[in-house]
C-alpha atoms as a PDB file:
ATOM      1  CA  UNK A   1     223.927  90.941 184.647  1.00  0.00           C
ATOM      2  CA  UNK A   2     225.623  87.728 184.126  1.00  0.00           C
ATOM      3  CA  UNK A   3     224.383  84.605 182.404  1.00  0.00           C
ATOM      4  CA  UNK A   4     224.003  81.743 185.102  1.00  0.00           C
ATOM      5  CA  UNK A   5     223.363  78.683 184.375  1.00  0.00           C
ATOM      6  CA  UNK A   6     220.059  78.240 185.925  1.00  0.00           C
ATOM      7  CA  UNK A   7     218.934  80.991 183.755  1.00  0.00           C
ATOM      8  CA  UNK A   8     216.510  79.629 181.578  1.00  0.00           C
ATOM      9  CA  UNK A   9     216.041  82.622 179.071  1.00  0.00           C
ATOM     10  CA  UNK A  10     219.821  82.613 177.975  1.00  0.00           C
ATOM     11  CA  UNK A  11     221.147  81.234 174.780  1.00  0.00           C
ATOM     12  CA  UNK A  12     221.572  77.361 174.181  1.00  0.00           C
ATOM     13  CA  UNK A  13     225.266  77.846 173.229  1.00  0.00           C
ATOM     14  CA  UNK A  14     225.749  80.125 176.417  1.00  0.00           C
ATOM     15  CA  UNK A  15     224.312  77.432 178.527  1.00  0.00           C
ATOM     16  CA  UNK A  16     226.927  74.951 177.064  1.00  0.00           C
ATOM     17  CA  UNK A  17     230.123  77.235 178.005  1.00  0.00           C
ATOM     18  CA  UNK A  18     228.225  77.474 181.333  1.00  0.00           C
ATOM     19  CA  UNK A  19     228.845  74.061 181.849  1.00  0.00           C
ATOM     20  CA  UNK A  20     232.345  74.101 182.004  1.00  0.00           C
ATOM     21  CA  UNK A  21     233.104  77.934 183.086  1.00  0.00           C
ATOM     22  CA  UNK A  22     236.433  78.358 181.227  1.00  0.00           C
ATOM     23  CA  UNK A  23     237.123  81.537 179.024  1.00  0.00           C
ATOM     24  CA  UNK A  24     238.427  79.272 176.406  1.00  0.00           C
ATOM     25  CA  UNK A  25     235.381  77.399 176.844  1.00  0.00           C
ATOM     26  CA  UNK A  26     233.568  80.649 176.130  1.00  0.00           C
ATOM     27  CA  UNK A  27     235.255  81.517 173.554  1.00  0.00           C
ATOM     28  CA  UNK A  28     235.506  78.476 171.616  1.00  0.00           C
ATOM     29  CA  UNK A  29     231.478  78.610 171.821  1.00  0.00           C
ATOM     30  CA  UNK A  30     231.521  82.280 170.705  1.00  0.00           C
ATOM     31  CA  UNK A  31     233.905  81.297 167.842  1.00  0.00           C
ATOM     32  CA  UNK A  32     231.310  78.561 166.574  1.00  0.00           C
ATOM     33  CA  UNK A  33     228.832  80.875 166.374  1.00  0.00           C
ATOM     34  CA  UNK A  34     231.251  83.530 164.327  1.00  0.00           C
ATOM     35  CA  UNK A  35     231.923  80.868 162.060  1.00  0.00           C
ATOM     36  CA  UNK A  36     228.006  79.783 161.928  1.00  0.00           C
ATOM     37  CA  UNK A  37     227.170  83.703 161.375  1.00  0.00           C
ATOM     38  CA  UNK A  38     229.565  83.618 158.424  1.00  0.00           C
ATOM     39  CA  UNK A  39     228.410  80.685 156.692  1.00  0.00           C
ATOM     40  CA  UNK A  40     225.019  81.946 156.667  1.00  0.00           C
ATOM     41  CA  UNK A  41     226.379  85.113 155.662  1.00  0.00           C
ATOM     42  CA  UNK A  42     227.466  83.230 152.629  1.00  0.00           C
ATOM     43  CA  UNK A  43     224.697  81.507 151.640  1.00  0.00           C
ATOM     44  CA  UNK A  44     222.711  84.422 151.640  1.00  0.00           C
ATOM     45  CA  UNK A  45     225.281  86.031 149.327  1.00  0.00           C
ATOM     46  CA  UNK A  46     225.382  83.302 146.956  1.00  0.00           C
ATOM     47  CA  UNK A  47     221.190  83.281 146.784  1.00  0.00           C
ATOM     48  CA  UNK A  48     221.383  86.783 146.223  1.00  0.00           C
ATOM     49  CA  UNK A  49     223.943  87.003 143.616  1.00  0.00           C
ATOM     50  CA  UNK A  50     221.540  83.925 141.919  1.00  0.00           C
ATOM     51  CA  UNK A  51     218.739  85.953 142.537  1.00  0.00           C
ATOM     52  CA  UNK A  52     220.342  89.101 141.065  1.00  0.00           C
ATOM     53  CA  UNK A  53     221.428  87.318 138.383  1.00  0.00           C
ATOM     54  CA  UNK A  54     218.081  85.968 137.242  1.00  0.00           C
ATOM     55  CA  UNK A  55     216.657  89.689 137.368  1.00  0.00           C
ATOM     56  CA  UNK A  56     219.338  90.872 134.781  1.00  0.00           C
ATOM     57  CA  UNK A  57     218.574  87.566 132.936  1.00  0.00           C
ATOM     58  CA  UNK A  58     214.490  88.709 133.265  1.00  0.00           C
ATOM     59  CA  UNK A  59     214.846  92.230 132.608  1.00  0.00           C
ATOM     60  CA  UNK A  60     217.372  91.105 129.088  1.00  0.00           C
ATOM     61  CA  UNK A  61     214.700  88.549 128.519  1.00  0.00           C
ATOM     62  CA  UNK A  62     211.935  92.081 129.008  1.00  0.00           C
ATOM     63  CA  UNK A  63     213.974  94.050 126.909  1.00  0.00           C
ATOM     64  CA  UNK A  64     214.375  91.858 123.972  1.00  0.00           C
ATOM     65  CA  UNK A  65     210.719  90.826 124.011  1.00  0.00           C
ATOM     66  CA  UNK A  66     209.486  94.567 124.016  1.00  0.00           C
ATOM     67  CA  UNK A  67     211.827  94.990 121.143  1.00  0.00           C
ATOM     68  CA  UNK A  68     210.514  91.999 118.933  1.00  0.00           C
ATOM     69  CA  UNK A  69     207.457  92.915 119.648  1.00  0.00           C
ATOM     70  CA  UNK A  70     208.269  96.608 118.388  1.00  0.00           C
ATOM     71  CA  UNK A  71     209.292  95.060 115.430  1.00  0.00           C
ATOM     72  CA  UNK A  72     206.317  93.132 114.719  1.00  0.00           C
ATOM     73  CA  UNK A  73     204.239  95.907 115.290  1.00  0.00           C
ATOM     74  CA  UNK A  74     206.025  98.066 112.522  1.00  0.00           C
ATOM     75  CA  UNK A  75     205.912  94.762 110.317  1.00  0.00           C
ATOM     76  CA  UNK A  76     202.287  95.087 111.075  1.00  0.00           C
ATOM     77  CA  UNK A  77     201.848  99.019 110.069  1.00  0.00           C
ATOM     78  CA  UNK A  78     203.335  98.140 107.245  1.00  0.00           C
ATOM     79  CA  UNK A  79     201.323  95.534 105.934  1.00  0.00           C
ATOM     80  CA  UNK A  80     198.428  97.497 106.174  1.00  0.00           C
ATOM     81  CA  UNK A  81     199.598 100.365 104.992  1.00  0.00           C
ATOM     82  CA  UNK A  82     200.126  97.997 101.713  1.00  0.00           C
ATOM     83  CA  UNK A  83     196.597  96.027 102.176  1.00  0.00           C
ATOM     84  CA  UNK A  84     194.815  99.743 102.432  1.00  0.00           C
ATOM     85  CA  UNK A  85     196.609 100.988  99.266  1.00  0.00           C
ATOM     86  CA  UNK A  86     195.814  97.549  97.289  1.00  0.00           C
ATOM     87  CA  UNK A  87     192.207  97.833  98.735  1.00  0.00           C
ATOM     88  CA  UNK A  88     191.944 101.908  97.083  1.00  0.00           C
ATOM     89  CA  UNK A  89     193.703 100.740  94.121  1.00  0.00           C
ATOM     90  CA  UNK A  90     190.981  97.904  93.546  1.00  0.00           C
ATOM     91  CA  UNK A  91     188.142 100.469  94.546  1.00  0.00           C
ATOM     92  CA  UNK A  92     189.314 102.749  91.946  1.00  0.00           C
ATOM     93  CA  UNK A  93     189.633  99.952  89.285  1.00  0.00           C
ATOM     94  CA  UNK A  94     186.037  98.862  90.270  1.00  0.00           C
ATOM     95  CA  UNK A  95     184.881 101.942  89.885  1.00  0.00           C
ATOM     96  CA  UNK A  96     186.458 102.542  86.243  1.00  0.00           C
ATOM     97  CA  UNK A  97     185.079  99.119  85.409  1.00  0.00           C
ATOM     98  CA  UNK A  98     181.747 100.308  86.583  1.00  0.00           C
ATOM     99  CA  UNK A  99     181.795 103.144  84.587  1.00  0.00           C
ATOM    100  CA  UNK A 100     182.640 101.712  81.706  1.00  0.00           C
ATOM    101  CA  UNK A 101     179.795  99.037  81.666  1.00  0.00           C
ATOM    102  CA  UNK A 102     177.679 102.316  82.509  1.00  0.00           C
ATOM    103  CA  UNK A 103     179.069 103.507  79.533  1.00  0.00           C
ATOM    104  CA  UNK A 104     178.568 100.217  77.354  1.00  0.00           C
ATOM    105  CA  UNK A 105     174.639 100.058  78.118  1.00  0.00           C
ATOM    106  CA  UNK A 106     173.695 103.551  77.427  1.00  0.00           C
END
């Protein structure tokens, strides 16, 4: 079915080119809207190359945090590894020093 323009439900572009019934008329109207489609298309390409690009940024940003935090973590083993071995060493020598003061008073 045609567009005519008393139709009321039809595009706002289409009712422009209605107005002056000429296929250049239409097509010059279709051609604005190409052109509109396009630059939208754009836009949405440029936010989603931004948006991809902050997701690699986030998931280097993930990656290196998980990794220092790895790191700190085996710092952290290690350290108490150390303290537990100082803290036997120091039981051992408090029990020898006991021992001998055990020793001294009998």
């Amino acid at each position: 079915m045609p567009i005519s323009c008393a139709s009321t439900t039809a595009h706002q572009t289409y009712l422009s080119a209605c107005a002056c019934h000429t296929l250049p008329g239409w097509l010059q109207l279709i051609n604005a809207e190409v052109e509109k489609e396009q630059k939208e298309v754009e836009v949405r390409a440029e936010v989603l190359a931004e948006v991809q690009q902050l997701v690699q940024d986030a998931a280097a940003a993930h990656e290196a945090a998980q990794e220092q935090a790895k790191q700190e973590a085996s710092e952290w083993r290690q350290q108490v590894v150390q303290l537990h071995v100082q803290l036997e060493q120091q039981a051992g020598l408090l029990q020898q020093q006991e021992r001998q003061l055990q020793v001294s008073f009998l």
